[in-house]
N, C-alpha and C. Protein backbone atom coordinates (compact mmCIF):
# COMPACT_ATOMS: atom_id res chain seq x y z
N UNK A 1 0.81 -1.19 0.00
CA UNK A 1 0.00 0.00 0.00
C UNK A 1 0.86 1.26 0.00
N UNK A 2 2.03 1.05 0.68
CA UNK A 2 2.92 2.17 1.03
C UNK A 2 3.40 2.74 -0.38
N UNK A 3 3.52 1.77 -0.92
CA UNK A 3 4.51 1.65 -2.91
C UNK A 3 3.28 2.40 -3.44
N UNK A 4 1.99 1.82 -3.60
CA UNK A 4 0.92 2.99 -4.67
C UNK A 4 1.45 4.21 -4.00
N UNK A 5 1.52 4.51 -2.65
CA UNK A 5 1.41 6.24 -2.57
C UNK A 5 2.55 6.71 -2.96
N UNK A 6 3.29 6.21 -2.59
CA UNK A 6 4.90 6.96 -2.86
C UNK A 6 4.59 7.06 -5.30
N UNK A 7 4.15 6.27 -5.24
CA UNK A 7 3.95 6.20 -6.91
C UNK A 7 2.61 7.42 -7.62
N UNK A 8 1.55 7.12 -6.65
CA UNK A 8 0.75 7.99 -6.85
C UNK A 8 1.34 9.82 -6.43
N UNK A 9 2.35 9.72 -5.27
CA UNK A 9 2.99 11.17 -4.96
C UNK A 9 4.07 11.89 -5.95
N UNK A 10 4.14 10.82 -6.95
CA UNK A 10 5.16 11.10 -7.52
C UNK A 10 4.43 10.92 -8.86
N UNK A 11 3.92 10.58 -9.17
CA UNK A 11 2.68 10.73 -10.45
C UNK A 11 2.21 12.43 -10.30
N UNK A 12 1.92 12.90 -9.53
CA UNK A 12 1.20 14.26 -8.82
C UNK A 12 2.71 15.40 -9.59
N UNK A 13 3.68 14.44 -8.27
CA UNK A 13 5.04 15.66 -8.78
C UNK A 13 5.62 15.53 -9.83
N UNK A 14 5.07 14.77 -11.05
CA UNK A 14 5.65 14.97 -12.35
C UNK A 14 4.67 15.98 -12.60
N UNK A 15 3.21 15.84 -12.73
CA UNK A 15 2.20 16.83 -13.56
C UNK A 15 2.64 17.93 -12.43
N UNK A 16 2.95 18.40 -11.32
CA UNK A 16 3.77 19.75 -10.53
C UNK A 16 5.13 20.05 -11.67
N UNK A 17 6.00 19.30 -12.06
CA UNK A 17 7.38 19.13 -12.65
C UNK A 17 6.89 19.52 -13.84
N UNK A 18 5.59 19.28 -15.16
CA UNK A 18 5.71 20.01 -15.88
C UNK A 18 5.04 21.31 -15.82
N UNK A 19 4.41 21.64 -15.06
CA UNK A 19 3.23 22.84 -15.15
C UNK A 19 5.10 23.88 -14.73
N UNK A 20 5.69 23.27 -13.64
CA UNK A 20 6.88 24.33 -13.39
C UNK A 20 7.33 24.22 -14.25
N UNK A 21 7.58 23.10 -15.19
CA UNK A 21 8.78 23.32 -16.97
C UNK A 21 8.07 24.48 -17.85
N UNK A 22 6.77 24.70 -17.52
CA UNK A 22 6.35 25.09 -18.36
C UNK A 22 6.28 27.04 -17.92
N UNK A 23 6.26 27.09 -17.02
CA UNK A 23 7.19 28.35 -16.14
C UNK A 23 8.09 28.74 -16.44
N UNK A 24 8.95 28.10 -16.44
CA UNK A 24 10.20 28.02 -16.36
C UNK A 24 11.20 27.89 -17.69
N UNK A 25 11.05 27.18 -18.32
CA UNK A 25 11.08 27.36 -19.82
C UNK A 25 10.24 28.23 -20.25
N UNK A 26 9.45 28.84 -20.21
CA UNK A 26 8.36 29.96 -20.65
C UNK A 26 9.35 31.38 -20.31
N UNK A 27 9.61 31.42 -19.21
CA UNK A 27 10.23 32.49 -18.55
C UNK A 27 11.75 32.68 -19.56
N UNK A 28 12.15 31.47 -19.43
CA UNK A 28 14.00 31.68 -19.84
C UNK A 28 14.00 32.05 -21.45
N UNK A 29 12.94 31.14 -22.39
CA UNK A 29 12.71 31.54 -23.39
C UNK A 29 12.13 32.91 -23.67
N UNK A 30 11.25 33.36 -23.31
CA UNK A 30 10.65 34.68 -23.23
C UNK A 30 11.87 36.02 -22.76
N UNK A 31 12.58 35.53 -21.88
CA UNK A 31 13.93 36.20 -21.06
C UNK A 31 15.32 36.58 -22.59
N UNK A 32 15.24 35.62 -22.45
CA UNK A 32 16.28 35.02 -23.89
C UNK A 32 16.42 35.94 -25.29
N UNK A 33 15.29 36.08 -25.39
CA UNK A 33 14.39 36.32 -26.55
C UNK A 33 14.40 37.81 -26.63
N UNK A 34 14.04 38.15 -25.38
CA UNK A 34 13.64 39.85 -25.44
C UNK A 34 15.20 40.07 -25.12
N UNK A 35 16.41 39.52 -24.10
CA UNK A 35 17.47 40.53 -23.89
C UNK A 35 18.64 39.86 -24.98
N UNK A 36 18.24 38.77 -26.26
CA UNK A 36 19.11 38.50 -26.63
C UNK A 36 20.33 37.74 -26.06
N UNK A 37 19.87 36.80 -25.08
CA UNK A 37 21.05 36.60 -24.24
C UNK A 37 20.57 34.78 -24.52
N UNK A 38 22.06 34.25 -24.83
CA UNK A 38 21.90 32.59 -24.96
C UNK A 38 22.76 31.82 -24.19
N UNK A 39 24.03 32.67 -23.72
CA UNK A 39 25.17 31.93 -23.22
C UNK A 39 25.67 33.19 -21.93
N UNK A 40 26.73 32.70 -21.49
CA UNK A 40 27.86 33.42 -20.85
C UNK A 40 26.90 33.93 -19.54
N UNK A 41 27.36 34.85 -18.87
CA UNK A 41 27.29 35.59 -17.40
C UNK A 41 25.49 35.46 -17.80
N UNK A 42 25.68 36.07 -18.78
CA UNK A 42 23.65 36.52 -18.81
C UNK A 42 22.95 35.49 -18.76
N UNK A 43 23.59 34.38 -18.88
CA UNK A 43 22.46 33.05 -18.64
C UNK A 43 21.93 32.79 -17.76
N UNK A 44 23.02 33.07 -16.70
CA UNK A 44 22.81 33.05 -14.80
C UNK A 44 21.96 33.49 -14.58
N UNK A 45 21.89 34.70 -14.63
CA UNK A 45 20.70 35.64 -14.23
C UNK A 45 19.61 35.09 -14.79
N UNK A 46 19.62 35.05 -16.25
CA UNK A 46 17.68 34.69 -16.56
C UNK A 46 17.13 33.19 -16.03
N UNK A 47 18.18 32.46 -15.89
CA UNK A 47 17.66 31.10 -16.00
C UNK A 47 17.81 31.28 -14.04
N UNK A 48 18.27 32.06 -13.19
CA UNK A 48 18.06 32.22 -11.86
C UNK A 48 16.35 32.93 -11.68
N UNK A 49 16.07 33.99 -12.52
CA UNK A 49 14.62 34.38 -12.26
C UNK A 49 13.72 33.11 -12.76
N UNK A 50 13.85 32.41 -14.11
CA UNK A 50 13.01 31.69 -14.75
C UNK A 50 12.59 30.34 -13.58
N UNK A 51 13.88 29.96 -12.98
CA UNK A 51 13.90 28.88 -12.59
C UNK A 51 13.58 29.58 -10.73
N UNK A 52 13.42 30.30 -10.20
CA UNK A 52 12.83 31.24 -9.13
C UNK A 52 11.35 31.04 -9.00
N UNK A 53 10.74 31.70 -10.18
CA UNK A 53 9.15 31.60 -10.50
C UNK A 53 8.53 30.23 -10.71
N UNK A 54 9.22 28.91 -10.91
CA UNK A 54 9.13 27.84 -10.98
C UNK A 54 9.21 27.38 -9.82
N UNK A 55 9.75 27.87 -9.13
CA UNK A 55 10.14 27.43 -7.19
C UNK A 55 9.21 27.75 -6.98
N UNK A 56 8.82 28.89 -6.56
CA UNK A 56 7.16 29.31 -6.24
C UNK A 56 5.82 28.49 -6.64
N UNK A 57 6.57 28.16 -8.07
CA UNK A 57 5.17 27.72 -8.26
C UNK A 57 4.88 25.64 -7.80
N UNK A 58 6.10 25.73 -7.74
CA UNK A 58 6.27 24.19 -6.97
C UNK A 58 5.81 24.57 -5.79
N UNK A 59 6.24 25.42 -4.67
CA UNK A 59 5.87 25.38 -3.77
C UNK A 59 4.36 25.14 -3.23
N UNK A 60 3.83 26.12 -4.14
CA UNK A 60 2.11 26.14 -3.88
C UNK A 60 1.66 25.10 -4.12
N UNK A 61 1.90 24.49 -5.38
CA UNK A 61 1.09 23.18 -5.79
C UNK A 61 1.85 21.88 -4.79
N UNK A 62 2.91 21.93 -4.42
CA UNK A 62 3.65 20.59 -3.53
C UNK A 62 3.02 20.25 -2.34
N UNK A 63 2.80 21.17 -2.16
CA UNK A 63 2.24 21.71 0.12
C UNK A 63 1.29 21.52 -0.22
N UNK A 64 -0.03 21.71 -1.45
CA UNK A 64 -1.00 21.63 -0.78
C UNK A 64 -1.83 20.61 -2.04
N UNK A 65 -1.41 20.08 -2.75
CA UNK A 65 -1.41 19.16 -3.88
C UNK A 65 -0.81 17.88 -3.54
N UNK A 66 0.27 18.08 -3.75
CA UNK A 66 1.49 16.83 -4.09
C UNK A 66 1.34 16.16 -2.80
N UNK A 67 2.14 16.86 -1.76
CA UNK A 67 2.21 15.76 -0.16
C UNK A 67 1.01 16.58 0.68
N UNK A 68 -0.25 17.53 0.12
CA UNK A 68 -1.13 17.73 0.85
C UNK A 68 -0.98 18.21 2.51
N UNK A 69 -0.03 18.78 2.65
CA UNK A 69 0.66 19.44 3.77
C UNK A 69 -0.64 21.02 3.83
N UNK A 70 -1.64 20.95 4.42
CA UNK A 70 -2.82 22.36 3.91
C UNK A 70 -2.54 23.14 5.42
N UNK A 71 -1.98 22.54 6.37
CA UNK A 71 -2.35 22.92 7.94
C UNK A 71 -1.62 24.21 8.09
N UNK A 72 -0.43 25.00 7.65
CA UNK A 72 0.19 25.91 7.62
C UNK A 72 0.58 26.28 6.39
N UNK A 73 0.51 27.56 6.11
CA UNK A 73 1.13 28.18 4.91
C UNK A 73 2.50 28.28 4.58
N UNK A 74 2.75 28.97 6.20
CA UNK A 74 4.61 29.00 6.26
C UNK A 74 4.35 28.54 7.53
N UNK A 75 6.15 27.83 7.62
CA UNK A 75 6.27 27.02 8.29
C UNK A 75 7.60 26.49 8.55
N UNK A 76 8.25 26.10 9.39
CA UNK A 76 9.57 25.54 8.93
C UNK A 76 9.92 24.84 7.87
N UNK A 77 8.85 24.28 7.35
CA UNK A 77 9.24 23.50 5.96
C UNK A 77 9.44 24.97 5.25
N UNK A 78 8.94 25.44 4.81
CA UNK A 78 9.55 26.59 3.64
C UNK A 78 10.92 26.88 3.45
N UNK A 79 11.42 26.94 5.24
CA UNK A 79 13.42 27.29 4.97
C UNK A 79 13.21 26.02 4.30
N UNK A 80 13.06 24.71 4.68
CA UNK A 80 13.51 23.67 4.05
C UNK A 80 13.89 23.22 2.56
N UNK A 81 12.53 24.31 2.42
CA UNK A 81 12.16 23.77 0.74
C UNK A 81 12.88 24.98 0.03
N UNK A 82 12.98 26.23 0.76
CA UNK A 82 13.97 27.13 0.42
C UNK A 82 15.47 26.26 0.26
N UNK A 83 15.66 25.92 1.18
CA UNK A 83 17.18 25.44 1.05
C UNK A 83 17.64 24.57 -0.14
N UNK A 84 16.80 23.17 0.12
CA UNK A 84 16.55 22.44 -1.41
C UNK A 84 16.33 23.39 -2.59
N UNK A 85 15.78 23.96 -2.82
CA UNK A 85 15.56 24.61 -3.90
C UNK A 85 16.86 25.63 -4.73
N UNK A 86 17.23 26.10 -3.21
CA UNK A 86 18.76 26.87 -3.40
C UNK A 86 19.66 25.98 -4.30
N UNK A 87 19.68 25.03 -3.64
CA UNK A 87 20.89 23.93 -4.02
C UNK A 87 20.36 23.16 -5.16
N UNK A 88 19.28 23.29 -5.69
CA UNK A 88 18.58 22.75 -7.21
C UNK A 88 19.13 23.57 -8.02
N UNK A 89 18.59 24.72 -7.82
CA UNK A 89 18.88 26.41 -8.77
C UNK A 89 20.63 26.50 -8.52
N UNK A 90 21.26 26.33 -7.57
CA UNK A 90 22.72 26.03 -8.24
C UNK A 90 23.09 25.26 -8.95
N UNK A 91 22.84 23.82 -8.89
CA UNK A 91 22.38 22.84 -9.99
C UNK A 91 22.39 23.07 -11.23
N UNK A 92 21.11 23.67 -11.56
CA UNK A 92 20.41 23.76 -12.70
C UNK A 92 20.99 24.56 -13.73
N UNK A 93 21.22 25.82 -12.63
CA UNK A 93 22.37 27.03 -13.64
C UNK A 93 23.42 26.52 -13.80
N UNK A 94 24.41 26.20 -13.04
CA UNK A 94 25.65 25.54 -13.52
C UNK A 94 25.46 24.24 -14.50
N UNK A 95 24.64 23.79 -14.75
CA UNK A 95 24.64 22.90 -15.99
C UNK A 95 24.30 23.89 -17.17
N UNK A 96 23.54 24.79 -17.05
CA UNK A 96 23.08 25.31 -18.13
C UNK A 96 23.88 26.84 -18.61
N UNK A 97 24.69 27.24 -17.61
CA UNK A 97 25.62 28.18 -18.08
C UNK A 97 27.14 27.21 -18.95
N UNK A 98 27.49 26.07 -18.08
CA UNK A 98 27.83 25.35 -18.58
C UNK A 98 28.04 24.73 -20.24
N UNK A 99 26.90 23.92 -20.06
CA UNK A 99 26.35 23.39 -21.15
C UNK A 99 26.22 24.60 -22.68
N UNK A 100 25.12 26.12 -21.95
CA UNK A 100 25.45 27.00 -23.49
C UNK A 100 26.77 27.40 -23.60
N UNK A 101 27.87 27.93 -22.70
CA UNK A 101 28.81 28.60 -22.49
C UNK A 101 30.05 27.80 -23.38
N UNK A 102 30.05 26.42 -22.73
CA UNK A 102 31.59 26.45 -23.21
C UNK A 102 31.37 25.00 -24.18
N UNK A 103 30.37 24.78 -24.34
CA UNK A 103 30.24 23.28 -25.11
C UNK A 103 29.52 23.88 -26.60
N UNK A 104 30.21 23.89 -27.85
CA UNK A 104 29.79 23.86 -29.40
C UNK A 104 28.68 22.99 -29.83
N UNK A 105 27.61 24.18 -30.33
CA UNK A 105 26.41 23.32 -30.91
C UNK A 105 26.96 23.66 -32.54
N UNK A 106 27.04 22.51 -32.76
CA UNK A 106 26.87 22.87 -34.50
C UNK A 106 25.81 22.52 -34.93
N UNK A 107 25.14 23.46 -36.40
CA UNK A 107 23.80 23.14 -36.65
C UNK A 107 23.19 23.22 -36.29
N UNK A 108 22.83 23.44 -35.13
CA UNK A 108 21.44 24.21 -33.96
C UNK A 108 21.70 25.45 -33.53
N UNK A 109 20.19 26.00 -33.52
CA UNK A 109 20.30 27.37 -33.44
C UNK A 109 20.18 27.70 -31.69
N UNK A 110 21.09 28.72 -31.34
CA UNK A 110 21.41 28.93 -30.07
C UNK A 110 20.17 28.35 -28.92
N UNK A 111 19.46 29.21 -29.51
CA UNK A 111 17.87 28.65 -28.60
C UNK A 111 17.74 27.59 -28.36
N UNK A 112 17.53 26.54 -29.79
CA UNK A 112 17.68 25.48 -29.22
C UNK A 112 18.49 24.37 -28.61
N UNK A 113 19.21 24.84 -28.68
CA UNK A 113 20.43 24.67 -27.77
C UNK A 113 20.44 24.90 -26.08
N UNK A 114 19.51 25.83 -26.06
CA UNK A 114 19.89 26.20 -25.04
C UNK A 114 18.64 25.85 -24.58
N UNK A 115 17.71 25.30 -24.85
CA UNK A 115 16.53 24.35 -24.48
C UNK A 115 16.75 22.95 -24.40
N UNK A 116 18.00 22.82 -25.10
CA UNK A 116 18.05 21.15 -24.65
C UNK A 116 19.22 21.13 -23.42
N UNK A 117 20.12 22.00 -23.30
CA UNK A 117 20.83 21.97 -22.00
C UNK A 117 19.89 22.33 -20.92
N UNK A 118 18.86 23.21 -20.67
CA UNK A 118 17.75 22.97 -20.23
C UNK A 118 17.08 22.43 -19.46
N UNK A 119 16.72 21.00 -20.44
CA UNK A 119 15.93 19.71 -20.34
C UNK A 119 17.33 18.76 -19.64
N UNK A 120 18.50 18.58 -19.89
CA UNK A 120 19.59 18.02 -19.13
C UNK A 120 19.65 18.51 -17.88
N UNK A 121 19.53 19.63 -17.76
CA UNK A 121 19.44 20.68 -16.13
C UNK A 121 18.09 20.06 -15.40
N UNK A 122 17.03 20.34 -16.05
CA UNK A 122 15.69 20.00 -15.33
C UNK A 122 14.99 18.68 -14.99
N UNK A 123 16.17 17.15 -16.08
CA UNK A 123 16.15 16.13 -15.30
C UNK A 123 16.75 15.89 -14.00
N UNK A 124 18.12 16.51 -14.03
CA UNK A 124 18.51 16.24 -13.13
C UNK A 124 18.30 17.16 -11.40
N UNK A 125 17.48 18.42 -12.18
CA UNK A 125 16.97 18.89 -11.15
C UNK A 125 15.52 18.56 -10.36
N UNK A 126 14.93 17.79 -11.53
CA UNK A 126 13.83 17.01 -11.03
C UNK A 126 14.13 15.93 -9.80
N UNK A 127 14.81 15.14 -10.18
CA UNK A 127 15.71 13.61 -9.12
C UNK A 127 15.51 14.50 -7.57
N UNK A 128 16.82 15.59 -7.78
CA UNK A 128 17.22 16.12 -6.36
C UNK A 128 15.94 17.03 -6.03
N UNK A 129 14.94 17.52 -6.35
CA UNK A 129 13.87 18.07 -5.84
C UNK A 129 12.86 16.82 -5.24
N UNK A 130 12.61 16.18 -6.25
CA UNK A 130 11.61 15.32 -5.48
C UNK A 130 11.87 14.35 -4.28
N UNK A 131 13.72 14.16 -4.38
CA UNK A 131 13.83 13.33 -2.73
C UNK A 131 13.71 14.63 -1.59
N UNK A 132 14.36 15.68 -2.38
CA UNK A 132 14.59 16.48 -0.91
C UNK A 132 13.09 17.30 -0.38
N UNK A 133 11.91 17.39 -1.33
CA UNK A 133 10.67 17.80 -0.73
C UNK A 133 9.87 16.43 -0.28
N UNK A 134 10.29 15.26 -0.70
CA UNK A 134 9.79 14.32 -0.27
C UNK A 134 10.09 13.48 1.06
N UNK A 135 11.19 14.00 1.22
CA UNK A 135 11.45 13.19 2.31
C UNK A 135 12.39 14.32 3.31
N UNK A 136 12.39 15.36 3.01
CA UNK A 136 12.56 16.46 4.37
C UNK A 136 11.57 17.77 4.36
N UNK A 137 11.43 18.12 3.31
CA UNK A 137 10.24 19.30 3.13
C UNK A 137 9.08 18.92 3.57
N UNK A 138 8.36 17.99 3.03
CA UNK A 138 6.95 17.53 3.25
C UNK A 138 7.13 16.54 3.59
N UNK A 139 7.97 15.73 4.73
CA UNK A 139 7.85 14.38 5.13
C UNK A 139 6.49 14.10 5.99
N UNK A 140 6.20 13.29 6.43
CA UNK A 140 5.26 12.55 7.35
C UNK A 140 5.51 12.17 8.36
N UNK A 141 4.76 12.82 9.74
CA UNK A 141 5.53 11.83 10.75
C UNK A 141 4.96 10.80 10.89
């Protein structure tokens, strides 16, 4: 019984995982786009706001969706999920300043390029989000 929920909680935090891709990639593309920026120092910054507004929006839907945590708004879990989140968004940017910065796309156009380093960032930022809100943010006693 224990295995459906942990499967069903994590069924929940994928459809949370894309509604935030869709934030979040919305944001960096839209960011991208208007300041002209695909690589180098300026990546940090947009893909730090893009991937910011995506934290937020995990937050709301996780607490009171995903692990159904409704009893407090804020709470000590928030530093928590603040903290995890910190250490995702370092993650995420350093793959993706990374990845556009110093690695040659030939034949693809910057953008998309810089949507598929991205999608490499946001698997692996998916993994470390869902243990660390799952099992210290929103644990169960």
């Amino acid at each position: 019984m224990a295995n459906k929920k942990v499967v069903y909680e994590f069924g929940k935090f994928l459809t949370v995982g894309a509604i935030n891709s869709f934030v979040d990639f919305g944001t960096l593309n839209l960011l991208s786009y208007i300041l002209k920026i695909n690589s180098g120092e300026g990546i940090i910054v947009i893909n730090a706001i893009s991937f910011s507004l995506a934290i937020i929006s995990s937050y709301l839907f996780n607490k009171f969706w995903t692990f159904g945590k409704e009893k407090y708004f804020f709470s000590k879990e928030i530093i928590f999920f603040l903290i995890i989140s910190f250490f995702t968004g370092i993650l995420n940017t350093l793959i993706v300043f990374t990845g556009t910065t110093f690695f040659t796309h030939y034949g693809i156009g910057n953008i998309f390029w810089l949507n598929f380093i991205k999608i490499i960032a946001s698997v692996f930022s998916a993994g470390f989000n869902f243990l660390g809100y799952k099992f210290i943010v929103f644990k169960k006693k």
